[in-house]
Protein backbone atom coordinates (compact mmCIF):
# COMPACT_ATOMS: atom_id res chain seq x y z
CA UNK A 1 7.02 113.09 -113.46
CA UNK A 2 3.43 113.02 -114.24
CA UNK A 3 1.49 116.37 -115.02
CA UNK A 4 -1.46 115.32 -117.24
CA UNK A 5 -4.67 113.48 -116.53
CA UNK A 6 -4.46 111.53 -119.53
CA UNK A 7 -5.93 108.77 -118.49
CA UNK A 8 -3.15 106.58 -120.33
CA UNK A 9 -0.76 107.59 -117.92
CA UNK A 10 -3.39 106.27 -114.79
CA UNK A 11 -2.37 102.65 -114.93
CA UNK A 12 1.60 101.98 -116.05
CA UNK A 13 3.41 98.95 -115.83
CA UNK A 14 5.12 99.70 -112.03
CA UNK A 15 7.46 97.01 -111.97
CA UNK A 16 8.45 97.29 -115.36
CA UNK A 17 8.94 100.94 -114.59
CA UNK A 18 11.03 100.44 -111.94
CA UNK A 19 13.46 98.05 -113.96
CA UNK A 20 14.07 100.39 -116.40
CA UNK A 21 14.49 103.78 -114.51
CA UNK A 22 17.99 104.36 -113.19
CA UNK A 23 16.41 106.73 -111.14
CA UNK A 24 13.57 105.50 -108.86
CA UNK A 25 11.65 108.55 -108.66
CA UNK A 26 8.05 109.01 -108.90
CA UNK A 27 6.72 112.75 -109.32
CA UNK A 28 2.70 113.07 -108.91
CA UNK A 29 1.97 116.00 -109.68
CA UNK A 30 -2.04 114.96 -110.16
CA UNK A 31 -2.13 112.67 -107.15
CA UNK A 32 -3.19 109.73 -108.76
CA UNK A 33 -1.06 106.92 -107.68
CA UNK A 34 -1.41 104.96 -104.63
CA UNK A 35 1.94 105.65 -102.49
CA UNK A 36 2.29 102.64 -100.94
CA UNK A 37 1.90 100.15 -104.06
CA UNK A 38 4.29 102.80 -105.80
CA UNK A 39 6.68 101.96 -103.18
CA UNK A 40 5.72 98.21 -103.01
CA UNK A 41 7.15 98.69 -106.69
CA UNK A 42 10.92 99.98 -105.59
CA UNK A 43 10.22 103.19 -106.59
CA UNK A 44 10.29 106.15 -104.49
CA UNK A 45 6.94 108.25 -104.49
CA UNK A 46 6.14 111.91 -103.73
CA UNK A 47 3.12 113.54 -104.58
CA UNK A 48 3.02 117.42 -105.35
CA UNK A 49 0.89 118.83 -102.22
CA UNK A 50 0.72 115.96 -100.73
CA UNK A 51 2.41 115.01 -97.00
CA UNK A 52 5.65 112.83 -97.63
CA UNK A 53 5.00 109.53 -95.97
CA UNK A 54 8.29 107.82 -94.12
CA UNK A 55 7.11 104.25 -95.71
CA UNK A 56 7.75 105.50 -99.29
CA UNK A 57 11.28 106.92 -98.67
């Protein structure tokens, strides 16, 4: 889950990220990320506020 806009968070490692999480969940709560590469990734994305789109389920 990310709540800060430290911008050290902006750019992680996704794939790397989504070999290590047991649990491929992605909370945005700045709306940074791009959903779609997030999914692209394996993960599962959901930004706070935002709509949830079908093609990152």
């Amino acid at each position: 889950m990310l709540v800060t806009e430290w911008k050290t968070y902006w750019n992680p490692d996704w794939h790397r990220l989504g070999s290590l999480l047991n649990a491929k969940l992605v909370l945005d709560g700045r709306n940074i990320y791009d959903p779609e590469f997030v999914a692209s990734c394996g993960l599962m994305y959901r930004g706070i506020g935002r709509r949830a789109d079908p093609k990152t389920l």
